[in-house]
Protein backbone atom coordinates (compact mmCIF):
# COMPACT_ATOMS: atom_id res chain seq x y z
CA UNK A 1 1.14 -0.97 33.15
CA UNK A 2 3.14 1.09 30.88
CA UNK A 3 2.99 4.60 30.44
CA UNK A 4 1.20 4.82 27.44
CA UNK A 5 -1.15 2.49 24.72
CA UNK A 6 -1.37 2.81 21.07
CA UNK A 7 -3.92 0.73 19.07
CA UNK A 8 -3.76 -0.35 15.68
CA UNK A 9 -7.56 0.37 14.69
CA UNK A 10 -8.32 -2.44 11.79
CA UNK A 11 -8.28 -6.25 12.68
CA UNK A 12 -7.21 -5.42 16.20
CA UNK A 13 -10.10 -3.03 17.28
CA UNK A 14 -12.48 -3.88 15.18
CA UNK A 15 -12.58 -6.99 13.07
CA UNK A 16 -13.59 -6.16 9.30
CA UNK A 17 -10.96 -8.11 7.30
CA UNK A 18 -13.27 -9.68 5.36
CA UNK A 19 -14.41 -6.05 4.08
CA UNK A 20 -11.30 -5.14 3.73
CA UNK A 21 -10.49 -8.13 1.22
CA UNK A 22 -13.65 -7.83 -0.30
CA UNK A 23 -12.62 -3.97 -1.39
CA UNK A 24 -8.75 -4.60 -1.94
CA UNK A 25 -9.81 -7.82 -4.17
CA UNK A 26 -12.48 -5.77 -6.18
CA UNK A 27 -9.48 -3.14 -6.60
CA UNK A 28 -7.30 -6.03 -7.56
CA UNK A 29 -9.51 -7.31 -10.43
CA UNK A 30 -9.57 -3.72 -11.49
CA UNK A 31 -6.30 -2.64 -11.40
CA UNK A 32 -3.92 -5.98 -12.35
CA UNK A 33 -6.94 -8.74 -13.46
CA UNK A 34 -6.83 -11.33 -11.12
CA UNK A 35 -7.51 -11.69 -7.04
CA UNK A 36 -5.39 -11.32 -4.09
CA UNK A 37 -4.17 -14.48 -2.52
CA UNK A 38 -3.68 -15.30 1.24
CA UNK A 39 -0.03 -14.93 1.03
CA UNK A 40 -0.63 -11.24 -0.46
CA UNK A 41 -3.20 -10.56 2.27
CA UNK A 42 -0.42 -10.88 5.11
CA UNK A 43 2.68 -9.97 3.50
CA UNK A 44 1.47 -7.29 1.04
CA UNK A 45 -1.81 -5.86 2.15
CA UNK A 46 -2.79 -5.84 6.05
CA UNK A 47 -0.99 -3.16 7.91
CA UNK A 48 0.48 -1.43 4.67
CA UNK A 49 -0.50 2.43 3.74
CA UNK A 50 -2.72 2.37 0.41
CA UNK A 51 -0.06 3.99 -1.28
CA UNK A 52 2.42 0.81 -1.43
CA UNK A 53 -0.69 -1.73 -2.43
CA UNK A 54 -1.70 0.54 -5.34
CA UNK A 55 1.70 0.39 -6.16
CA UNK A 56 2.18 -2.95 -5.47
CA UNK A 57 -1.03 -4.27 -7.68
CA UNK A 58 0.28 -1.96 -10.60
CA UNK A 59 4.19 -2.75 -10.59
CA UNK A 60 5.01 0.83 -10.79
CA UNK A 61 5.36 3.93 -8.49
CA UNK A 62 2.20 6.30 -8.74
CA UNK A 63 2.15 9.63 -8.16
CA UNK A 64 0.05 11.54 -5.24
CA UNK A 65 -2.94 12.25 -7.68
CA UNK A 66 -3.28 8.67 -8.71
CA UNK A 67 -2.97 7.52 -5.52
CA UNK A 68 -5.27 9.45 -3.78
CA UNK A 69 -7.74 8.61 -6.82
CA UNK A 70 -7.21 4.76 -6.46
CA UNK A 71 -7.55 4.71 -2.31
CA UNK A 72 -10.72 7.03 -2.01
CA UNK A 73 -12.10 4.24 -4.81
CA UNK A 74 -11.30 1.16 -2.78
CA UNK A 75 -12.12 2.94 0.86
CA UNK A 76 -15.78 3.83 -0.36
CA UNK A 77 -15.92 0.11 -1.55
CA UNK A 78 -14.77 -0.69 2.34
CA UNK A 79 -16.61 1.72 3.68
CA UNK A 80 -19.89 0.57 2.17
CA UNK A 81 -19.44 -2.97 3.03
CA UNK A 82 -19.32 -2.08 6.48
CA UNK A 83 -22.77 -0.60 6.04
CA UNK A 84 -24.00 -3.59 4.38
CA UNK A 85 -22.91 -6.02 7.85
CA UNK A 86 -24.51 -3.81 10.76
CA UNK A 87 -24.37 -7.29 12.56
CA UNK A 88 -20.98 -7.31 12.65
CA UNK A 89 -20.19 -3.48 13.19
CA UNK A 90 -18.75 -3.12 16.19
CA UNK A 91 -15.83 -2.63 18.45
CA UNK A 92 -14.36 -6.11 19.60
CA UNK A 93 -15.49 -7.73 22.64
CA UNK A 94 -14.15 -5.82 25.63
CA UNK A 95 -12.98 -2.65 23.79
CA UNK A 96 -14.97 -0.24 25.55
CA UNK A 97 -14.25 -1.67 29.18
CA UNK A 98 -10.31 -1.05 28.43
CA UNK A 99 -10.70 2.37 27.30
CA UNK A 100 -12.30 3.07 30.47
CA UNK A 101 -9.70 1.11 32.42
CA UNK A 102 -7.20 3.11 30.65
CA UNK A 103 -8.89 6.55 31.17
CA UNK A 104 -9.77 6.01 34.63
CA UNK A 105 -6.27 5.12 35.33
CA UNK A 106 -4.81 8.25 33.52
CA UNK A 107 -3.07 6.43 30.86
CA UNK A 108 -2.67 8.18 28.00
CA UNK A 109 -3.82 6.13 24.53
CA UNK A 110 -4.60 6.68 20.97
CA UNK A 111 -4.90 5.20 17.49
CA UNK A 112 -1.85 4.72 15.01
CA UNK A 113 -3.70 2.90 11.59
CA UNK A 114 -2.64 2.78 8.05
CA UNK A 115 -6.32 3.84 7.25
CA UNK A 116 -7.11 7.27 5.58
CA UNK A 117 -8.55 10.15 7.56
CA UNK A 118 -11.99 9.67 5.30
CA UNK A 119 -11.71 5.93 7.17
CA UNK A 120 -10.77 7.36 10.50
CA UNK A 121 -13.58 9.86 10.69
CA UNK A 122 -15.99 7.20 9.74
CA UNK A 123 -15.07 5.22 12.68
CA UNK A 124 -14.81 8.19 15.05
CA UNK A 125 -18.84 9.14 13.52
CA UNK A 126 -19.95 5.52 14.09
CA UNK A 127 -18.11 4.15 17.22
CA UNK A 128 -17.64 7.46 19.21
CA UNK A 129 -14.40 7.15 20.02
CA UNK A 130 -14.11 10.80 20.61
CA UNK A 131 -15.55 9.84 23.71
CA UNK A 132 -12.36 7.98 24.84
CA UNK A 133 -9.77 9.41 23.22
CA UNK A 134 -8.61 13.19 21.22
CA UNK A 135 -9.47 12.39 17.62
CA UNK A 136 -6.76 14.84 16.55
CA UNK A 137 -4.04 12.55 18.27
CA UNK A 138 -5.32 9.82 16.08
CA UNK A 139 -2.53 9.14 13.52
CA UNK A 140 -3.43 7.87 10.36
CA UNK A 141 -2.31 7.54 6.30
CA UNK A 142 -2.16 10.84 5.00
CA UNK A 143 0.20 10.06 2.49
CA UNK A 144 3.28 10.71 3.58
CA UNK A 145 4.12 7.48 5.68
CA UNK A 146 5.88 4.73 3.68
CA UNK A 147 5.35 2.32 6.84
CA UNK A 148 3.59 2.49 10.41
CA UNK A 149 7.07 2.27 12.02
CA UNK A 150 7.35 6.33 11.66
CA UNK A 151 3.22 6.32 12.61
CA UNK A 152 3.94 4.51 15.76
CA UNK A 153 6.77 7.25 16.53
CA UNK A 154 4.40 10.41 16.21
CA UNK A 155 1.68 8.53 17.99
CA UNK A 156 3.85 8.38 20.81
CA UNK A 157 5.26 11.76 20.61
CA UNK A 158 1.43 13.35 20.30
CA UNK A 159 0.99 11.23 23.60
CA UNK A 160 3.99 12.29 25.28
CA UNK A 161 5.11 8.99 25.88
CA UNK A 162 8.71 7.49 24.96
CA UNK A 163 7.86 4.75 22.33
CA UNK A 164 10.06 1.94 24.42
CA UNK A 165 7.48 2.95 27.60
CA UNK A 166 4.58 2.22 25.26
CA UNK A 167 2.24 -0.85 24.37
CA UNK A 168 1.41 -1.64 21.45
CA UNK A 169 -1.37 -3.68 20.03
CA UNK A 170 -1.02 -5.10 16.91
CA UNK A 171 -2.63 -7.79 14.85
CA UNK A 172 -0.65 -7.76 11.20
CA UNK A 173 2.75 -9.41 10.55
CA UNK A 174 4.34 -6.22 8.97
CA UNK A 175 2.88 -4.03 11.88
CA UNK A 176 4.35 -5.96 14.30
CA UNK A 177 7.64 -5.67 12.69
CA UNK A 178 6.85 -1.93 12.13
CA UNK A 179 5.91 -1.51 15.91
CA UNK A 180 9.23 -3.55 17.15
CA UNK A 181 11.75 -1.22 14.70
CA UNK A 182 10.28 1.79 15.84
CA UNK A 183 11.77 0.79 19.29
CA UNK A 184 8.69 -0.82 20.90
CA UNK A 185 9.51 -4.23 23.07
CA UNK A 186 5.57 -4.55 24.33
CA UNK A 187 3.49 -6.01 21.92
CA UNK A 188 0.46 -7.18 22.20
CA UNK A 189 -0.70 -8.99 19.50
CA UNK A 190 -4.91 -9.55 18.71
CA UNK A 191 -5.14 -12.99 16.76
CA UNK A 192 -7.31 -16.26 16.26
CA UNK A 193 -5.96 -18.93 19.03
CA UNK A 194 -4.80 -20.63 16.20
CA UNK A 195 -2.12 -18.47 15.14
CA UNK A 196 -0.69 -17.98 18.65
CA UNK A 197 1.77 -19.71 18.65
CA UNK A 198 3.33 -17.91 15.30
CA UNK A 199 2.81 -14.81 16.41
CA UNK A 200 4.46 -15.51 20.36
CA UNK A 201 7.80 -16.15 18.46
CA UNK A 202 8.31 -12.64 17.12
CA UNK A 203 10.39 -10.06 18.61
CA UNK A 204 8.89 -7.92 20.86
CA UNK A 205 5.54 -9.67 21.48
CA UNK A 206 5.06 -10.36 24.98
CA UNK A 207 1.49 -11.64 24.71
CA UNK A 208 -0.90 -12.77 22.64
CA UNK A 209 -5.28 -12.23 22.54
CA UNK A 210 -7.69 -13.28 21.30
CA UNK A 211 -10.12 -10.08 22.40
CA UNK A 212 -10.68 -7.50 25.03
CA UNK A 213 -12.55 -9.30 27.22
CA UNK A 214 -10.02 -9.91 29.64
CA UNK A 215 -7.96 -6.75 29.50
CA UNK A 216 -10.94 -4.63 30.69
CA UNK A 217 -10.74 -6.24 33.75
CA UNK A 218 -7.38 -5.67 34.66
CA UNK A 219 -6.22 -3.42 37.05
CA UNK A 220 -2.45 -3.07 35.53
């Protein structure tokens, strides 16, 4: 075991990226008149600060104001579409078993997400993760990231940890290569088995997941 974890928080603890393209595609429409398409969704959109999409959709740079106005618009659209799927409103499978395996061993571990702190508190509120972990350590968007590969560097400084002594679990093409350039060579990566084998290629992976369920039961 490593000295250290840091979790990407959307599609890799908790699976909601159909709420997430339900909000970015309604901002879409909005802002540039047409949908996102699949492509957009990896390369563009998952694991990207709001800032950069906004930007993206509107083919100019914005300035904070804007920005913030455009994000809190699609986040509330997010948020409430969580609320609308209690079903589905959870931590993933096995989740809650690692953080305990991880606390009881004394490894230190926190959250690094391109979501904004409005986002962040909502999941602290609703899945109690102040219970496992210092919601203060939790670093998230607050506007002055251009990428997670800096995020994933303060995460690990706020944990004490050197990032190359650090896992990181990941489940978006750009955080991956966000998580890799920042210096980190243990990647875990949270995907569908039937994009293992794409994801097992990239540098700095060293496994693949598919969930939790296994992990909690590990004694490192």
């Amino acid at each position: 075991m490593k000295n250290a974890v840091i979790f990407d928080f959307n599609g890799t603890l908790f699976f909601d990226n159909d709420k997430h393209i339900k909000a970015w595609n309604e901002m879409s429409l909005l802002l540039r008149q047409k949908g996102i398409s699949e492509e957009e969704l990896h390369t563009r959109l998952n694991g990207v600060p709001n800032h950069q999409i906004i930007e993206y959709f509107l083919q100019r740079e914005i300035d904070e104001e804007e920005s913030k106005h455009y994000s809190l618009m699609k986040e509330a659209l997010y948020r409430q579409a969580c609320l609308n799927d209690p079903e589905s409103f959870h931590l993933v499978s096995g989740v809650e078993d690692y953080f305990n395996l991880l606390k009881k061993q004394g490894i230190p571990f926190t959250i690094a997400s391109a979501s904004i702190k409005e986002n962040i508190d909502f999941f602290v509120e609703s899945f109690h993760l102040d219970h496992w972990m210092d919601p203060l350590k939790i670093v998230y968007d607050n506007g002055s990231y251009t990428n997670k590969e800096k995020m994933f560097l303060d995460a690990a400084k706020l944990l004490g940890c050197d990032i190359q002594e650090t896992i990181i679990f990941e489940d978006s093409l750009a955080g991956i290569h966000h998580a890799y350039k920042a210096g980190c060579q243990n990647i875990i990566v949270v995907c569908s088995k039937e994009k293992e084998e794409v994801f097992k290629v990239l540098p700095g992976v060293i496994q693949t997941i598919q969930d939790f369920s296994e992990m909690g039961k590990k004694n490192g």
